[in-house]
N, C-alpha and C. Protein backbone atom coordinates (compact mmCIF):
# COMPACT_ATOMS: atom_id res chain seq x y z
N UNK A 1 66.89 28.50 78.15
CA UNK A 1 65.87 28.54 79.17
C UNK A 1 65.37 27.11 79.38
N UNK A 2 65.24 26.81 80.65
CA UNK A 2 64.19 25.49 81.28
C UNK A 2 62.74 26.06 81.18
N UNK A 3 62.47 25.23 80.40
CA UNK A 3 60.60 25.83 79.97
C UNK A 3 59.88 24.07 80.62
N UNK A 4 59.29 24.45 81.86
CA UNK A 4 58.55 23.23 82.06
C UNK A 4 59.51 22.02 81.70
N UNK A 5 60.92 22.35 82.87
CA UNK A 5 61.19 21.11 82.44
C UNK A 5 62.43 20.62 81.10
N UNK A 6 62.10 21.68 80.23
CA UNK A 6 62.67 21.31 78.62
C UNK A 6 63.34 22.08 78.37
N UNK A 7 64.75 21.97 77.73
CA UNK A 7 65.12 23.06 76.68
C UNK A 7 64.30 23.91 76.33
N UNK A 8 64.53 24.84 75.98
CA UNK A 8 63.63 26.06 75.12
C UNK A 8 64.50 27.22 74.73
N UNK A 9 65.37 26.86 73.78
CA UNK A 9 66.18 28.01 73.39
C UNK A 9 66.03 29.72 73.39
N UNK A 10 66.42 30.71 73.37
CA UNK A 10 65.79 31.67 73.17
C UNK A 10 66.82 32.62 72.43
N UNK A 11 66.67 33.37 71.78
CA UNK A 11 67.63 34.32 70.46
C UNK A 11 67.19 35.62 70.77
N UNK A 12 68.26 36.55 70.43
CA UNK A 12 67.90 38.01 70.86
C UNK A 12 67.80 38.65 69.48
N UNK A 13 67.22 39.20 68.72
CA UNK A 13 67.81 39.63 67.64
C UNK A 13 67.37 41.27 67.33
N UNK A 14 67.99 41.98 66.31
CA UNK A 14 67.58 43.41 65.95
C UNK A 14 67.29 43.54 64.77
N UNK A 15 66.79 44.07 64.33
CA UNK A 15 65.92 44.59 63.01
C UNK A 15 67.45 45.06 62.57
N UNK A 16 67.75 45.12 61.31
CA UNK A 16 68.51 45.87 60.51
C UNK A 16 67.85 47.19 60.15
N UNK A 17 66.77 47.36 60.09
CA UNK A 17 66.11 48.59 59.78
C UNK A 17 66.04 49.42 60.86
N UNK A 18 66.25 48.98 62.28
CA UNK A 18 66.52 49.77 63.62
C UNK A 18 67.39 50.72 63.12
N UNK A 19 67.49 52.28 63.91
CA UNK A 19 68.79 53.04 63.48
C UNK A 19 69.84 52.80 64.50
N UNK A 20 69.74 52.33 65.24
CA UNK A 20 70.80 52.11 65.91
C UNK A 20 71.64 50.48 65.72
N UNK A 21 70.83 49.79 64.74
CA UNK A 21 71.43 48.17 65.08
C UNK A 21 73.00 48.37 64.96
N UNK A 22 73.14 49.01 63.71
CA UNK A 22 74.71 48.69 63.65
C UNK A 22 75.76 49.21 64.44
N UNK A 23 75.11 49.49 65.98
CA UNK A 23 76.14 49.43 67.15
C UNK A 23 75.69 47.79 67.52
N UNK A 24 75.10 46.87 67.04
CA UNK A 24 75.19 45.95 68.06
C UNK A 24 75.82 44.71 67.03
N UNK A 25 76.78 44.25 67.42
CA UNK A 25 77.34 42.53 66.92
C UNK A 25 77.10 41.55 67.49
N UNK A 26 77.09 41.61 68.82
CA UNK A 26 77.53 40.75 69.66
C UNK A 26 76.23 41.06 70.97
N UNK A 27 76.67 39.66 71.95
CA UNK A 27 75.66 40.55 73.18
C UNK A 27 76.47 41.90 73.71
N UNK A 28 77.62 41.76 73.84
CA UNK A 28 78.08 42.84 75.04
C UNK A 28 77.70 44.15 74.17
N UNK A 29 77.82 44.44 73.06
CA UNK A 29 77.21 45.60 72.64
C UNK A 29 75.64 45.55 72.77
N UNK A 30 75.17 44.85 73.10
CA UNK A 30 73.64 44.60 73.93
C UNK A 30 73.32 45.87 75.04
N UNK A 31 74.55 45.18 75.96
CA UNK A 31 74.35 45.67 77.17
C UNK A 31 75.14 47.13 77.21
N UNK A 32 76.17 47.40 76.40
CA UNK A 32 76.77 48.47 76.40
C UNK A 32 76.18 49.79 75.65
N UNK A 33 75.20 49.71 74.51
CA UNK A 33 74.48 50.24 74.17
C UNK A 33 72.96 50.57 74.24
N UNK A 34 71.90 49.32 75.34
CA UNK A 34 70.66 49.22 75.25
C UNK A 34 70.78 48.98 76.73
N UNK A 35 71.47 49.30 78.18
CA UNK A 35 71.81 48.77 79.00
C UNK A 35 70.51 48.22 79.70
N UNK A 36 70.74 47.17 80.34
CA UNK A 36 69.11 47.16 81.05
C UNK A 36 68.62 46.21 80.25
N UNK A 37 68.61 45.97 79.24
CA UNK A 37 67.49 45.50 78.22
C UNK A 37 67.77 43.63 78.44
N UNK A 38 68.82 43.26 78.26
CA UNK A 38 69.19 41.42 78.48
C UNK A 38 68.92 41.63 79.98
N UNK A 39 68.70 42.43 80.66
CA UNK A 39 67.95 41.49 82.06
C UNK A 39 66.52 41.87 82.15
N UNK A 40 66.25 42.56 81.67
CA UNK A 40 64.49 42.71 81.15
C UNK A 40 64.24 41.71 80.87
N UNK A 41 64.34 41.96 79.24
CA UNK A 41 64.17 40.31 78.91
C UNK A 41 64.38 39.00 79.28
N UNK A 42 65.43 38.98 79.99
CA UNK A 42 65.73 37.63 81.02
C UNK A 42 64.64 37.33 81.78
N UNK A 43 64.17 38.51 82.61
CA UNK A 43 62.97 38.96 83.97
C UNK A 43 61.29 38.20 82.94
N UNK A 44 61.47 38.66 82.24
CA UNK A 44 60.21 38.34 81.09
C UNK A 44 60.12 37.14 81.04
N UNK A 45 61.36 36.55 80.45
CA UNK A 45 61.16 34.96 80.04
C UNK A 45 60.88 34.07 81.59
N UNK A 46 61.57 34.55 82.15
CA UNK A 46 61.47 34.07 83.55
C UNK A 46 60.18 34.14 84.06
N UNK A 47 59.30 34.77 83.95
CA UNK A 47 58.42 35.08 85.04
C UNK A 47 56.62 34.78 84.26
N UNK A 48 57.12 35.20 82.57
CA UNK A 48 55.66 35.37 82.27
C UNK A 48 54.36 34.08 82.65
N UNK A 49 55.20 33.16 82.74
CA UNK A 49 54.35 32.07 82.84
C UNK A 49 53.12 31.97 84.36
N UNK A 50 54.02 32.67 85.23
CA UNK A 50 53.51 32.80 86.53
C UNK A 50 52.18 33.61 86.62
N UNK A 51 51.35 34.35 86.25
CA UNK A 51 50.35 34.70 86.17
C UNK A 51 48.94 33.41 85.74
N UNK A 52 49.18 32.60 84.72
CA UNK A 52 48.72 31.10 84.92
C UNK A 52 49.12 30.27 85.97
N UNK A 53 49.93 30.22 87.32
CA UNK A 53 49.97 29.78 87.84
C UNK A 53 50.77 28.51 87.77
N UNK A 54 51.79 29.11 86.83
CA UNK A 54 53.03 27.71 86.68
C UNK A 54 53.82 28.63 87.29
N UNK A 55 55.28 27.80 87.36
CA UNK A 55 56.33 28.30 88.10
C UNK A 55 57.15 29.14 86.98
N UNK A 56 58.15 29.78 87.58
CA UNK A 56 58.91 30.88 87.16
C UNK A 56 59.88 29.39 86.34
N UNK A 57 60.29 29.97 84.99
CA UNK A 57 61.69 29.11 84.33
C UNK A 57 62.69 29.36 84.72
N UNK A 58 63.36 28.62 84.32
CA UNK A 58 65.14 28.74 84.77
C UNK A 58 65.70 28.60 83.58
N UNK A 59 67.22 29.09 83.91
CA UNK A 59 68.01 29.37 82.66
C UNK A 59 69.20 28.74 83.27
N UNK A 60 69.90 27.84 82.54
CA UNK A 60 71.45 27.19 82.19
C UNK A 60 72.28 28.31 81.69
N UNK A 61 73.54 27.66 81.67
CA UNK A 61 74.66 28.31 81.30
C UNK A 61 74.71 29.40 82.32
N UNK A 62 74.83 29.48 83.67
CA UNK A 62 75.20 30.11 84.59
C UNK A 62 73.98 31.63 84.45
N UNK A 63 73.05 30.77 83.96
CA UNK A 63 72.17 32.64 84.03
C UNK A 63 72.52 34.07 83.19
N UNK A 64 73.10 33.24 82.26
CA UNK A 64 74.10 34.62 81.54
C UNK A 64 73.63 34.25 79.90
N UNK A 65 73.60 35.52 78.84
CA UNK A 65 73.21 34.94 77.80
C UNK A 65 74.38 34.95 76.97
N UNK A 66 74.76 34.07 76.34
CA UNK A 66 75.99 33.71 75.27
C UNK A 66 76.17 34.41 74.13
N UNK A 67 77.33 34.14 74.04
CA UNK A 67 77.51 35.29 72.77
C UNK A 67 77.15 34.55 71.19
N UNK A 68 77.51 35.57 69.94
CA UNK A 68 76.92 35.36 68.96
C UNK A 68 77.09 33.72 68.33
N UNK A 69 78.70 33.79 68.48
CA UNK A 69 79.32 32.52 67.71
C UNK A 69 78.23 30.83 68.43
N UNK A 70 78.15 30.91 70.10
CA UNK A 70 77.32 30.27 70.56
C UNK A 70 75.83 29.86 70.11
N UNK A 71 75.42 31.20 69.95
CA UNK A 71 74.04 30.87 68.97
C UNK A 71 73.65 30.57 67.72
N UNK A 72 75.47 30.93 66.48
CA UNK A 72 74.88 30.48 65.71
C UNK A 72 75.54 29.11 65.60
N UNK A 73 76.06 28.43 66.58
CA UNK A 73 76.23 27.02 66.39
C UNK A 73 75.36 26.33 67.08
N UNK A 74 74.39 27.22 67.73
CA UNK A 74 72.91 26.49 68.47
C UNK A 74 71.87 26.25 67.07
N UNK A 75 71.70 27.69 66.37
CA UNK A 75 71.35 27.98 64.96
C UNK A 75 71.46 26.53 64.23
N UNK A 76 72.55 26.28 63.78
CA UNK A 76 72.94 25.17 62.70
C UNK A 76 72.59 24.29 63.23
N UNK A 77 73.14 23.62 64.47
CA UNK A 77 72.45 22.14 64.56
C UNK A 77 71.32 22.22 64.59
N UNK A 78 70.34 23.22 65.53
CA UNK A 78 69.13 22.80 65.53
C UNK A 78 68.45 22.60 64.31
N UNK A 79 68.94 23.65 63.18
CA UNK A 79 68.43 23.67 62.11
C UNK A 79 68.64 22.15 60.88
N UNK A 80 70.01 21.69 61.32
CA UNK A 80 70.44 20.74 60.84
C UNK A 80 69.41 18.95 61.08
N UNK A 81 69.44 19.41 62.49
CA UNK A 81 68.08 18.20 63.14
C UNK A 81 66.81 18.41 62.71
N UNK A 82 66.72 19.68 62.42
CA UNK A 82 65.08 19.67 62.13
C UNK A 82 64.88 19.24 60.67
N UNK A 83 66.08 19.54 59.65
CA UNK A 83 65.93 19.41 58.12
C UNK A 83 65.49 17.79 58.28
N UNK A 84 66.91 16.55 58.89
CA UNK A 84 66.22 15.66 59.16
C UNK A 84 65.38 15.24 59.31
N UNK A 85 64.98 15.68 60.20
CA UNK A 85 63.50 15.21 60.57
C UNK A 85 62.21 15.14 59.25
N UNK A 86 62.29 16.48 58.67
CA UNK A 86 61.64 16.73 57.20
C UNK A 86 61.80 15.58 56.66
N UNK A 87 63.01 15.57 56.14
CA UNK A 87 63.43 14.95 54.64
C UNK A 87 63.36 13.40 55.45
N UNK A 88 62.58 12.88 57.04
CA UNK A 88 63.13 11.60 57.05
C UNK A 88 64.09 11.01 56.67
N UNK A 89 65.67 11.32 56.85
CA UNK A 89 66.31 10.92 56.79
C UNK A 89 67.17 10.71 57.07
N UNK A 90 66.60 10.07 58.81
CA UNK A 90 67.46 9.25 59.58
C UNK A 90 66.19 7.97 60.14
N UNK A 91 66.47 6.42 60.17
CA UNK A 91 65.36 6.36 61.18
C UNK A 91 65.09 6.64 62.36
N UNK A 92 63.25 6.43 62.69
CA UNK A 92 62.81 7.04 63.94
C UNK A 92 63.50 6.40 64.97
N UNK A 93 63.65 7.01 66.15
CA UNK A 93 64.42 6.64 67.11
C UNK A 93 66.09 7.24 67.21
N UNK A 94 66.59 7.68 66.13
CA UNK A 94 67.86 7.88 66.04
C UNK A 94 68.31 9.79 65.95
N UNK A 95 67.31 9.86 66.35
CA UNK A 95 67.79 11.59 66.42
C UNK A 95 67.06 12.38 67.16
N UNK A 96 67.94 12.91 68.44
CA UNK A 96 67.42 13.26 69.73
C UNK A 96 67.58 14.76 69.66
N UNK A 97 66.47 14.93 69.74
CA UNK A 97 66.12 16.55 70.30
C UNK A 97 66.80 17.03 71.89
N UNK A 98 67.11 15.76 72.61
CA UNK A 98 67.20 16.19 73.96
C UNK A 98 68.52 16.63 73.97
């Protein structure tokens, strides 16, 4: 998602304690089992801001949400940049969020 402008990642996830999770792996068992629900939520992220009187966000990657393997290599780096950042150990200036 374009949040004001910025990246703003967003993750779908299910409870393991749901009774139904273990129909879902992936998105397309998203949509094949919960139909409706990834453009809800799309409609949501999109819009909530507009009641304050900002504009509606936008979404990359053609408006479509990516599958698992995609997120968890969104997962690792981000997670990988942020440890950095902790442990300082890179100097400032040398590791871009953008």
């Amino acid at each position: 998602m374009i949040n004001e402008g910025e990246l703003d990642w967003k993750f779908v996830a299910i409870s393991l304690d749901y009774p139904r999770a273990s129909l879902v792996n992936d998105v397309d068992d998203v949509e094949k089992h919960f139909s409706g629900t990834l453009t809800a939520i799309g409609e949501w992220f999109r819009d909530y801001k507009i009641p304050d009187g900002k504009p509606a966000n936008k979404f990359g990657l053609g408006n479509k949400p990516t599958n698992k393997d995609f997120a968890l290599k969104v997962i690792t780096e981000t997670n990988e940049s942020w440890a950095k950042l902790v442990k300082r150990s890179i100097p400032a200036g040398e590791l871009s969020l953008a």
